[in-house]
C-alpha atoms as a PDB file:
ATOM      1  CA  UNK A   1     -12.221  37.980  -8.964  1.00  0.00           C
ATOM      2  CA  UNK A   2      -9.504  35.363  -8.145  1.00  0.00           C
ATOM      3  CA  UNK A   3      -6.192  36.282  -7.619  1.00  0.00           C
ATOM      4  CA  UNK A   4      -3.284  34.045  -8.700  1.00  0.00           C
ATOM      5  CA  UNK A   5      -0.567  33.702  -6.490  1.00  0.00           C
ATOM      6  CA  UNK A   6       2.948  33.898  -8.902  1.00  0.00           C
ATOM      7  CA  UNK A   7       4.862  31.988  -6.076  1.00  0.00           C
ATOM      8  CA  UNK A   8       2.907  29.192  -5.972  1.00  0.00           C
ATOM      9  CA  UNK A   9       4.716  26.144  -6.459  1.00  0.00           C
ATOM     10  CA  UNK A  10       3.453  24.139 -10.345  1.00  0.00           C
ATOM     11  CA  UNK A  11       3.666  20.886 -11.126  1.00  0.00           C
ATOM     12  CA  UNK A  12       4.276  19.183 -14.394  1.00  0.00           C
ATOM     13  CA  UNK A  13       1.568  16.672 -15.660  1.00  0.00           C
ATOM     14  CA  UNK A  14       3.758  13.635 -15.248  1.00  0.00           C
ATOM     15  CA  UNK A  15       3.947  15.075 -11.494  1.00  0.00           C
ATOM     16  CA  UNK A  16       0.064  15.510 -11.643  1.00  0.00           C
ATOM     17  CA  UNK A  17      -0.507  11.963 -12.772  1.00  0.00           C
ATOM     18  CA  UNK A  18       1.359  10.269 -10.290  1.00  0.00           C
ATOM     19  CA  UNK A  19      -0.051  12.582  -7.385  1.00  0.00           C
ATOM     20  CA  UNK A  20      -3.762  11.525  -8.666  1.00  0.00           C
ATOM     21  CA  UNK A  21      -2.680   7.779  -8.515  1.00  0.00           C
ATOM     22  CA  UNK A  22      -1.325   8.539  -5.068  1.00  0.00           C
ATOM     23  CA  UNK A  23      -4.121  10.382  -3.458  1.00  0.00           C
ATOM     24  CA  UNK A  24      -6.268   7.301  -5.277  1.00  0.00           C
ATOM     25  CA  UNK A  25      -4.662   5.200  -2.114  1.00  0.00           C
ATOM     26  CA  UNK A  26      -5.761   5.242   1.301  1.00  0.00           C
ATOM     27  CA  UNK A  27      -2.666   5.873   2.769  1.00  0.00           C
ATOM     28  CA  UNK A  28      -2.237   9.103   1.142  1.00  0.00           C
ATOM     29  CA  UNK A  29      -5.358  10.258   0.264  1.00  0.00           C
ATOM     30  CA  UNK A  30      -5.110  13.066   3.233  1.00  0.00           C
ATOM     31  CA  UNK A  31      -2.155  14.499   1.627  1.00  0.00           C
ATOM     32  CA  UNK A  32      -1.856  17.632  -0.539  1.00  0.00           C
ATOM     33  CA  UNK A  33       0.428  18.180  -3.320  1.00  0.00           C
ATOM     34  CA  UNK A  34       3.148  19.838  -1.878  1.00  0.00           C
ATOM     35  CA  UNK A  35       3.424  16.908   0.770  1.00  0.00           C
ATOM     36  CA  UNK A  36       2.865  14.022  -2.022  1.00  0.00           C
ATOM     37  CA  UNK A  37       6.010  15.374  -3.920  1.00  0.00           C
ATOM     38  CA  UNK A  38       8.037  14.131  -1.225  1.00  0.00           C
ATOM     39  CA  UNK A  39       7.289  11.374  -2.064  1.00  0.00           C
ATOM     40  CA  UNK A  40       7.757  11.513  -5.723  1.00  0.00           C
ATOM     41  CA  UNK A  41      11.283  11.115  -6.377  1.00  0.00           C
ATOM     42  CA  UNK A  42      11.827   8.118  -4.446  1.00  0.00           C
ATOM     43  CA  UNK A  43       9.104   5.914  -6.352  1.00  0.00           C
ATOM     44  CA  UNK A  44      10.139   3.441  -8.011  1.00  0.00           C
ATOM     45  CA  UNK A  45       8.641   1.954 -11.069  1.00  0.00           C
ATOM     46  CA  UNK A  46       9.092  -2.418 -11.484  1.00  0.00           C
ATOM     47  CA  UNK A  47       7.202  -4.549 -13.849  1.00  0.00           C
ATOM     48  CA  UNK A  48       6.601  -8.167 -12.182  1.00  0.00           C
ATOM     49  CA  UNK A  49       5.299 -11.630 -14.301  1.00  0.00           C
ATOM     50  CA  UNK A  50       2.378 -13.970 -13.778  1.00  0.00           C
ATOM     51  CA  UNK A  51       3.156 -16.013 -10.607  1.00  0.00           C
ATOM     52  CA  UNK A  52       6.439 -13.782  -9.734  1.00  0.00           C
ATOM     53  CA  UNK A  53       6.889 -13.463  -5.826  1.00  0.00           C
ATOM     54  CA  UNK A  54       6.787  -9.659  -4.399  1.00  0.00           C
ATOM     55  CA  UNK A  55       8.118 -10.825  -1.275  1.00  0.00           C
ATOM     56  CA  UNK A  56       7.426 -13.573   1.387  1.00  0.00           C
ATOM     57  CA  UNK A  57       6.295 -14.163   5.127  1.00  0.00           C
ATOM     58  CA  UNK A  58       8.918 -13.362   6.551  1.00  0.00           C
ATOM     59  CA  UNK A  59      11.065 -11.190   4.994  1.00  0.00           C
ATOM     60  CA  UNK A  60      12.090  -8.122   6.038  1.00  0.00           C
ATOM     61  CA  UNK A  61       9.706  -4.987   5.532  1.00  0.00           C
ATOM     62  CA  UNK A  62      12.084  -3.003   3.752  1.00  0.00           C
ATOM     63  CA  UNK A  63       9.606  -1.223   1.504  1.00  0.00           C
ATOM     64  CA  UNK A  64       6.005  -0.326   0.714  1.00  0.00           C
ATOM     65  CA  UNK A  65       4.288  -1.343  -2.396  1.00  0.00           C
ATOM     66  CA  UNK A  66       1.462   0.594  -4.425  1.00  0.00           C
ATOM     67  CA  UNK A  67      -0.283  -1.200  -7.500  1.00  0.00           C
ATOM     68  CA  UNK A  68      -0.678   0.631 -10.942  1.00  0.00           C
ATOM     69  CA  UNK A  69      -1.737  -1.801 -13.100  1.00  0.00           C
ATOM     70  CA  UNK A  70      -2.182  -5.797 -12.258  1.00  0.00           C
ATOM     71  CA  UNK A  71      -3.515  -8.306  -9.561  1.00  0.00           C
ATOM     72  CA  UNK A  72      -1.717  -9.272  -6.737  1.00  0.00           C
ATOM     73  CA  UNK A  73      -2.623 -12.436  -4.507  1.00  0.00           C
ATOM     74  CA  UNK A  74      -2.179 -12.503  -0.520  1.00  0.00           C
ATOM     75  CA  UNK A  75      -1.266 -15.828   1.177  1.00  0.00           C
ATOM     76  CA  UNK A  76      -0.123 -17.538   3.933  1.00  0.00           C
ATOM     77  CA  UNK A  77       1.398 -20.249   3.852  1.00  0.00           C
ATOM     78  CA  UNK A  78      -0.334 -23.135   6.621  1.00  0.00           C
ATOM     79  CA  UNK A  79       2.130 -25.716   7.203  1.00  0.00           C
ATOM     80  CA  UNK A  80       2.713 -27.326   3.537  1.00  0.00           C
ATOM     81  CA  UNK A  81       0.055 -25.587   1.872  1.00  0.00           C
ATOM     82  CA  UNK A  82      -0.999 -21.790   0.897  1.00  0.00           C
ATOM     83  CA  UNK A  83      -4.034 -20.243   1.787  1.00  0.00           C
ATOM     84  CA  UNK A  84      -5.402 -17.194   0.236  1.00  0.00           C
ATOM     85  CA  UNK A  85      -5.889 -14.155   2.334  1.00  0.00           C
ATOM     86  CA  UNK A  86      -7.695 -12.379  -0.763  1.00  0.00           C
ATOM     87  CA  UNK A  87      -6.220  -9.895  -3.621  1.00  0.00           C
ATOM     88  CA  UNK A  88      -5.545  -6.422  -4.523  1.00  0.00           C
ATOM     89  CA  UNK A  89      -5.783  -4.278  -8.000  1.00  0.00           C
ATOM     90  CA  UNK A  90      -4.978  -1.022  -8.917  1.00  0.00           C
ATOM     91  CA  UNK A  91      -4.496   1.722  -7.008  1.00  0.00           C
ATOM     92  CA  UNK A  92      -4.080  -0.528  -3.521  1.00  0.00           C
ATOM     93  CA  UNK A  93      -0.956  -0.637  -1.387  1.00  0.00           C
ATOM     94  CA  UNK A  94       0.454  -3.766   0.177  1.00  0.00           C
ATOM     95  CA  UNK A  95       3.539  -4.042   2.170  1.00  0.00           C
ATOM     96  CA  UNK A  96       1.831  -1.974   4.590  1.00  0.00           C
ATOM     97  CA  UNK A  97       3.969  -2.213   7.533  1.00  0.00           C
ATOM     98  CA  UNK A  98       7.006  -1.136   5.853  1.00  0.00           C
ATOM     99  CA  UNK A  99       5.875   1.944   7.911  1.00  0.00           C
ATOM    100  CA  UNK A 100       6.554   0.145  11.273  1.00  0.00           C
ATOM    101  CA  UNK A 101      10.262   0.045  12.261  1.00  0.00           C
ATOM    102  CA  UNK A 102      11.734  -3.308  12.468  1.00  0.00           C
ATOM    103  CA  UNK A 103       8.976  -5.375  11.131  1.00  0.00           C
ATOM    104  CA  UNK A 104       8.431  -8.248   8.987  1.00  0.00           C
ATOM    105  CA  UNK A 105       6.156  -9.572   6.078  1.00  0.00           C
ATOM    106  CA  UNK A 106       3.403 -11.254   7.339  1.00  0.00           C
ATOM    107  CA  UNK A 107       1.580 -13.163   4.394  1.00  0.00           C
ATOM    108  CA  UNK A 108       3.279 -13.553   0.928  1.00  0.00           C
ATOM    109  CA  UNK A 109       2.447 -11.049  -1.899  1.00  0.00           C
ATOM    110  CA  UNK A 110       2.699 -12.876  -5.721  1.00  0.00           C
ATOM    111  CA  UNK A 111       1.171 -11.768  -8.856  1.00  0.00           C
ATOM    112  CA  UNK A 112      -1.780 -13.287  -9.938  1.00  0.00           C
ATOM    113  CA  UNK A 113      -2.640 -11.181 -13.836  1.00  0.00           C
ATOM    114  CA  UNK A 114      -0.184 -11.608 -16.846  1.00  0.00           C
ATOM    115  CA  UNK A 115       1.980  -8.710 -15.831  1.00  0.00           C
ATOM    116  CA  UNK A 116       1.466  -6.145 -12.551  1.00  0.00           C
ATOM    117  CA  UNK A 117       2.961  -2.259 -12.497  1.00  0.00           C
ATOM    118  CA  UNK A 118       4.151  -1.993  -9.383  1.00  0.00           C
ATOM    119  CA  UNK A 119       5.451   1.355  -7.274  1.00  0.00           C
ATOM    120  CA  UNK A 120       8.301   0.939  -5.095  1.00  0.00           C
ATOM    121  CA  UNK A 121       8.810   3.078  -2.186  1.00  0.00           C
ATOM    122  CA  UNK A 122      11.938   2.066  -0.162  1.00  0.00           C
ATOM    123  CA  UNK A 123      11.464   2.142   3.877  1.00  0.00           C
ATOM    124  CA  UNK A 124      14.484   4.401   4.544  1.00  0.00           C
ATOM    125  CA  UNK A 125      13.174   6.914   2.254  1.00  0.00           C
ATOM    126  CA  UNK A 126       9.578   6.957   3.701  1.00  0.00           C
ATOM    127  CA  UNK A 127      11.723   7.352   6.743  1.00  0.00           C
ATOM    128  CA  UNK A 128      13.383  10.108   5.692  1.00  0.00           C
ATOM    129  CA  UNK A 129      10.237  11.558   4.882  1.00  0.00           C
ATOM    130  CA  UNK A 130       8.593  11.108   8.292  1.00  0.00           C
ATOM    131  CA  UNK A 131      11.497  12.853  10.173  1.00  0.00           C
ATOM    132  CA  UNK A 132      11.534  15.783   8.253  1.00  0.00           C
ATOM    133  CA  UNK A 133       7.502  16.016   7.743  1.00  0.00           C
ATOM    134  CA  UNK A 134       5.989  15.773  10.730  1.00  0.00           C
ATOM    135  CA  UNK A 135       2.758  16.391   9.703  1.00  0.00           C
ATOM    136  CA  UNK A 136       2.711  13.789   6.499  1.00  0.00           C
ATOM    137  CA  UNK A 137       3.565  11.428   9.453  1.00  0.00           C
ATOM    138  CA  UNK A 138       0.485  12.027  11.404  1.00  0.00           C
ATOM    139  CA  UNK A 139      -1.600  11.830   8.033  1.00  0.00           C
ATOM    140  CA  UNK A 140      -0.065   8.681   6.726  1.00  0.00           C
ATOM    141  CA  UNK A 141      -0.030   6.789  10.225  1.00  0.00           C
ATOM    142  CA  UNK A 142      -3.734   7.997  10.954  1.00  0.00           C
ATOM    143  CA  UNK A 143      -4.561   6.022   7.492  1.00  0.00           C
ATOM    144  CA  UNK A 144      -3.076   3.107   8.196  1.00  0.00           C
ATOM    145  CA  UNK A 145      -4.233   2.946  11.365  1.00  0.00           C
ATOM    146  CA  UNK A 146      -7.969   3.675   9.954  1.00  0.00           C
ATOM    147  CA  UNK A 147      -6.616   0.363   7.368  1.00  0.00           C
ATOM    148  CA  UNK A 148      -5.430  -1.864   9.980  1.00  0.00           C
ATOM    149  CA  UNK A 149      -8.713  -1.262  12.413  1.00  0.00           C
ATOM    150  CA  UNK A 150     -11.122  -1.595   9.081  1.00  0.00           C
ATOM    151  CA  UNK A 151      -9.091  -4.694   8.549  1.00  0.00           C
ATOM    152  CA  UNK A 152      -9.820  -6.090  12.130  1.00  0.00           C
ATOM    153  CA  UNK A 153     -13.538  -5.272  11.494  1.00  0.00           C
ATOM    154  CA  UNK A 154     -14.043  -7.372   8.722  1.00  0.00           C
ATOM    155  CA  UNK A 155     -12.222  -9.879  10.768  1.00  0.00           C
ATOM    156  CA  UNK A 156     -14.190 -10.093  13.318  1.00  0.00           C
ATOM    157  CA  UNK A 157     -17.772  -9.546  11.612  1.00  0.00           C
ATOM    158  CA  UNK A 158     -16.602 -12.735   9.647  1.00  0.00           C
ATOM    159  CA  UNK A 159     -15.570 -14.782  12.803  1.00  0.00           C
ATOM    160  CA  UNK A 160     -18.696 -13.878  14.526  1.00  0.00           C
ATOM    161  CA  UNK A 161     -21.089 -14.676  11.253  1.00  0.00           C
ATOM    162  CA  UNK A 162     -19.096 -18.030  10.732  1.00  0.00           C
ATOM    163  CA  UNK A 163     -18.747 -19.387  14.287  1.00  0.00           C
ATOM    164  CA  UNK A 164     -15.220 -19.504  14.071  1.00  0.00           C
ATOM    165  CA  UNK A 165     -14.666 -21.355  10.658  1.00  0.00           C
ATOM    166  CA  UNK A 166     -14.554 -18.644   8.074  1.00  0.00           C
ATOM    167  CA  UNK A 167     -12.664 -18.102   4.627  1.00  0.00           C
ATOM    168  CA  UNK A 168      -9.392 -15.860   5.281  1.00  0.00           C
ATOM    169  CA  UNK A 169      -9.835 -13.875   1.789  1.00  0.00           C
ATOM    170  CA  UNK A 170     -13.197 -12.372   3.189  1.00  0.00           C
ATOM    171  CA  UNK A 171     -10.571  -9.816   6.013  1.00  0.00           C
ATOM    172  CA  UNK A 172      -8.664  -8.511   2.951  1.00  0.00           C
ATOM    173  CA  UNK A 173     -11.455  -8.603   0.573  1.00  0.00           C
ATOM    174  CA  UNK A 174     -12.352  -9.312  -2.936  1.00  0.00           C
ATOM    175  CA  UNK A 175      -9.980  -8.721  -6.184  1.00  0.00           C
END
């Protein structure tokens, strides 16, 4: 026989929803509820157009960015030309190193489909966050470090397999 535990905190589905998009990503797929709530009120819903600019090389890192619905291209640009690093759908995260104090973009995120959903989570909140949590800290910083070395991987399996000359969009992978 289970026993049900009246002080347990609830959630409402529109809470539910957005925590099953959230654990969905890798950056906060270790997380439980309770610590995914945090993060909850400081999301931030904005709907981008074809071929709009998320933010470029460059620019400051002022906030991470978590797909819902859309395509989003990764480039860098190469002198006078772009060169695509690869794409991301749904349920992906870019902006990654919003999480790093101080830092900057370092390829430009546009949108590739018709229209792209996009989750906004502002740096000084996911600061905030981090200070208070200690624990979601660990979590999220183990799975972006588990990101960033996975990146490097594929990076490096490609170099090796192409002898140096190798297509960029095969480190981020495919759409």
């Amino acid at each position: 026989m289970k026993i049900l535990n009246p002080f347990r905190k609830t959630y409402d589905q529109k809470q539910m929803v957005l925590f099953k998009f959230l654990k969905e990503i890798k950056l906060f797929e270790q997380l439980n509820f309770e610590q995914l709530s945090h993060f909850v009120p400081f999301m931030h819903m904005r709907v981008y157009k074809k071929d709009e600019v998320v933010f470029f090389r460059d620019d400051p890192s002022h906030a991470l960015y978590l797909t819902q619905k859309g395509e989003i291209t990764l480039t860098i640009d190469i002198q006078d030309r772009f060169e695509s690093l690869g794409g991301l759908s749904e349920n992906k995260s870019f902006g990654d190193n919003a999480l790093i104090p101080d830092a900057r973009r370092i390829y430009n995120a546009i949108v590739a489909s018709e229209k792209a959903q996009i989750y906004v989570i502002p740096q000084i909140n996911i600061f905030e966050i981090f200070d208070h949590y200690p624990k979601i800290k660990a979590k999220v910083l183990e799975s972006y470090t588990q990101q960033q070395n996975d990146y490097v991987a594929r990076l490096f399996s490609t170099y090796k397999t192409n002898f140096g000359f190798f297509d960029l969009g095969h480190v981020y992978g495919k759409m």
